[in-house]
Structures are given as C-alpha cells and as structure tokens.
C-alpha atoms as a PDB file:
ATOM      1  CA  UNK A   1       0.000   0.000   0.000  1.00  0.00           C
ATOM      2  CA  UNK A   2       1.394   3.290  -0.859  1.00  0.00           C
ATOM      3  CA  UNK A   3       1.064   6.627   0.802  1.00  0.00           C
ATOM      4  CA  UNK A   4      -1.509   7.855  -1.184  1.00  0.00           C
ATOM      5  CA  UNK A   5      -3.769   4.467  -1.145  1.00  0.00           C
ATOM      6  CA  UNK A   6      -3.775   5.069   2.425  1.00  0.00           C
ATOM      7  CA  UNK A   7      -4.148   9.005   2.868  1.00  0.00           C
ATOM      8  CA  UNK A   8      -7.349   8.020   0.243  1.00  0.00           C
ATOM      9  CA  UNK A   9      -8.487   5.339   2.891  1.00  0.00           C
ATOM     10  CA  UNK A  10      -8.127   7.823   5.976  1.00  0.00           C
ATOM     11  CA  UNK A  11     -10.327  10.212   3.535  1.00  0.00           C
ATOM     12  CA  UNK A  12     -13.011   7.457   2.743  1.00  0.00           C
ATOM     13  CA  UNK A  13     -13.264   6.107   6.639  1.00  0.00           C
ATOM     14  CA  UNK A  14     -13.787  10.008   7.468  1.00  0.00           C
ATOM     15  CA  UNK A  15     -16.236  10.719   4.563  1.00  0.00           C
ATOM     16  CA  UNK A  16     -17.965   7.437   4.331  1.00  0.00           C
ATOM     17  CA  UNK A  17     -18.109   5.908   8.017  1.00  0.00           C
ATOM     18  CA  UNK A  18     -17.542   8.558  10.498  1.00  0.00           C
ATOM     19  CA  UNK A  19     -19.577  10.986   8.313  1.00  0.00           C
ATOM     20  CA  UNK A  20     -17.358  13.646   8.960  1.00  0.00           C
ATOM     21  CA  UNK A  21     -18.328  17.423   8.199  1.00  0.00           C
ATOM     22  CA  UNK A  22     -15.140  19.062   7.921  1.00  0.00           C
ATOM     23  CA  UNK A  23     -13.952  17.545   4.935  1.00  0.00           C
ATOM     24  CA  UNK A  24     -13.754  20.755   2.940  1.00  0.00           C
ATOM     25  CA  UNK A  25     -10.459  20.928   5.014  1.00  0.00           C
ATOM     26  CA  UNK A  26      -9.135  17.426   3.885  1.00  0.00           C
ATOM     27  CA  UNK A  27      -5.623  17.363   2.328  1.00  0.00           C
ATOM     28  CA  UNK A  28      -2.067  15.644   3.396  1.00  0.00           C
ATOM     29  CA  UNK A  29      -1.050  18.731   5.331  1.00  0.00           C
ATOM     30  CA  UNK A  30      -4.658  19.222   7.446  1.00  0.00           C
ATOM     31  CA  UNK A  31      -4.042  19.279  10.707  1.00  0.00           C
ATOM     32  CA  UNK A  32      -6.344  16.774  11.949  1.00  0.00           C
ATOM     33  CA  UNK A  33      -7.642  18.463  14.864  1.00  0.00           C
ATOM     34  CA  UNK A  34      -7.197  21.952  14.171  1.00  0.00           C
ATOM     35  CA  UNK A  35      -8.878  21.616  10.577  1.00  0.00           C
ATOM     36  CA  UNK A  36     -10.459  18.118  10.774  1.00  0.00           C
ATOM     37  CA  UNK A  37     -12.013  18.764  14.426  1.00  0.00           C
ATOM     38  CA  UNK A  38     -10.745  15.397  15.385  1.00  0.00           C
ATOM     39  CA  UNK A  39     -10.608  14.979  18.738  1.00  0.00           C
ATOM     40  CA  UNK A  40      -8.737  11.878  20.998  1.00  0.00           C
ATOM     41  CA  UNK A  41     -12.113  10.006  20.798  1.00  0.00           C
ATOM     42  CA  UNK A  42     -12.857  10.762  17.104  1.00  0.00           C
ATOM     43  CA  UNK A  43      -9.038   9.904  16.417  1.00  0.00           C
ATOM     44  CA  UNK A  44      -9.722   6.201  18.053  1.00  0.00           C
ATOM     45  CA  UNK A  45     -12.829   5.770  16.143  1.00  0.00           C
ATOM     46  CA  UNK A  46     -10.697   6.236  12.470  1.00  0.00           C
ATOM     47  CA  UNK A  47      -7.775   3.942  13.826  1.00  0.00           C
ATOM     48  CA  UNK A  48     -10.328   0.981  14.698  1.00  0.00           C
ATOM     49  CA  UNK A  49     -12.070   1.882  11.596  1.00  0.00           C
ATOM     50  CA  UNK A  50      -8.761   1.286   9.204  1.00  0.00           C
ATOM     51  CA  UNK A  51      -8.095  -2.118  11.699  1.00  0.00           C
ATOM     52  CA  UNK A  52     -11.310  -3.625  10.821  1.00  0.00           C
ATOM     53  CA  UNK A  53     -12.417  -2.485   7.787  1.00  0.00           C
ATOM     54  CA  UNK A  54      -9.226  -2.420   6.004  1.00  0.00           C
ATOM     55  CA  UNK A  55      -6.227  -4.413   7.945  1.00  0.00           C
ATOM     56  CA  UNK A  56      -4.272  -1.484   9.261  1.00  0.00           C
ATOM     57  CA  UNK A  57      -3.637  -2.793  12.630  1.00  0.00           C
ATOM     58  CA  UNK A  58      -1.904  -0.712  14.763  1.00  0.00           C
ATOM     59  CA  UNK A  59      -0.767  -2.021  18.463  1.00  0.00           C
ATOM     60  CA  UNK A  60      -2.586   0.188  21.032  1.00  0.00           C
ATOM     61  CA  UNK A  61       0.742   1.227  23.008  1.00  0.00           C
ATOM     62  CA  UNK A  62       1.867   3.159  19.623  1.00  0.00           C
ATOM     63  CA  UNK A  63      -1.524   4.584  18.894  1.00  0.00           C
ATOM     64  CA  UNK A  64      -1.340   5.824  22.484  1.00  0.00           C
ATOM     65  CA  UNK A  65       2.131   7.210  22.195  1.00  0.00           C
ATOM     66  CA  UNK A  66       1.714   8.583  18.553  1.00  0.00           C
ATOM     67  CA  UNK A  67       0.737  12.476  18.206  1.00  0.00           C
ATOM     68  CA  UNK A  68      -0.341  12.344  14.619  1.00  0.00           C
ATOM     69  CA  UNK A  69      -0.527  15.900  13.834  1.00  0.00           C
ATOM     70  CA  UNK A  70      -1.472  16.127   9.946  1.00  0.00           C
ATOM     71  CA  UNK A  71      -2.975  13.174   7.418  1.00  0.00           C
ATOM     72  CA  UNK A  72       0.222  12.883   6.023  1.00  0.00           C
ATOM     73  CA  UNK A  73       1.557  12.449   9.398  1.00  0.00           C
ATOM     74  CA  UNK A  74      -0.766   9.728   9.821  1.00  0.00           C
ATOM     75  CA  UNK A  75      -0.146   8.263   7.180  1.00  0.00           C
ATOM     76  CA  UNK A  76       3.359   7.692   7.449  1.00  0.00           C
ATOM     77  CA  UNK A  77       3.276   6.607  10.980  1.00  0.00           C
ATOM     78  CA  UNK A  78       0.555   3.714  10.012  1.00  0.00           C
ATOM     79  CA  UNK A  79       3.123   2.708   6.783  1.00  0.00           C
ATOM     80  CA  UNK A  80       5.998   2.318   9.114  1.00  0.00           C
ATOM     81  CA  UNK A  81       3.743   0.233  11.828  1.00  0.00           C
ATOM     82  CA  UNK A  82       2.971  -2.203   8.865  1.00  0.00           C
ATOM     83  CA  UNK A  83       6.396  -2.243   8.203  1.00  0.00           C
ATOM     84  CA  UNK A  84       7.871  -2.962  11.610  1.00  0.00           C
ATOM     85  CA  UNK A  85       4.638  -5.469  11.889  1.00  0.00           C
ATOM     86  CA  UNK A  86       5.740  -7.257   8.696  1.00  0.00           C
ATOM     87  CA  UNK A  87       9.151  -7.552   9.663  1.00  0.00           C
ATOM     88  CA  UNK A  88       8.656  -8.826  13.248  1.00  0.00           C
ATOM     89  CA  UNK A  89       5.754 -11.340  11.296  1.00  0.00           C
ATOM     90  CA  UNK A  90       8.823 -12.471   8.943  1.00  0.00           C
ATOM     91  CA  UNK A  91      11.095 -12.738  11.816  1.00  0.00           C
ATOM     92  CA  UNK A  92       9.261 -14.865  13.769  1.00  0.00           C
ATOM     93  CA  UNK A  93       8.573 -17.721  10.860  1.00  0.00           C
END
C-alpha cells in the first residue's frame, strides 16, 4: 500500500463511516484536529475503523504514544507500523 492508497483510505473512513463534516479541510497537510475537528475520541474511532475495515492494525501502546498531527503524518506513521509489523511477522517464521 502506498502513501496515497492510504491518505485516500483515511479520507473514505472520514467521509464514508464517520460521516465527517469538515472535509472541505481534507488534504495531506490538514491538521487533523485543528482543521479536521478530530478529537482523541474521534481519532480512536478512524484507527479501529482502518483495523477492521481495512487491515491497518496498529498495536494500542503506539496509537497511544503517537501524536499524529497532519494526514500525512498519519499516514506515514501507520506505513511504518505495517512495516515494523511485517518484519517482526517475517522474523518470527
């Protein structure tokens, strides 16, 4: 999955299942709660979203720790958790 497969995703989930209103706003560089209006909660809701309806998983103690402050931001941080997940997969086969 590339970077802008997955900034698409975040856009669908936000559009199609969270019914977001703010999506005038929506680019890589919105800041998602300054210009998205997501709050912690809200912010939860997209990252269980992209684990079950589209395999992103993301292991709770880095959601927790993660600040994501922009979609791009996001982005990134969930392509190098699937990374680090793939590798420690392949590692332990």
């Amino acid at each position: 999955m590339t970077r802008a497969e997955l900034v698409a995703i975040i856009r669908l989930v936000l559009s199609e299942k969270m019914a977001l209103p703010n999506l005038q706003s929506f680019s890589e560089d919105a800041l998602l709660n300054e210009q998205l209006c997501l709050d912690s909660v809200l912010m939860l809701e997209l990252l269980v979203h992209l684990e079950l309806d589209h395999g992103l998983a993301l292991p709770e103690e880095a959601a927790l720790q993660k600040q994501a402050g922009t979609v791009g931001s996001l982005a990134e941080f969930l392509l190098a958790q699937r990374a680090v997940s793939a590798a420690a997969q392949g590692g332990a086969t």
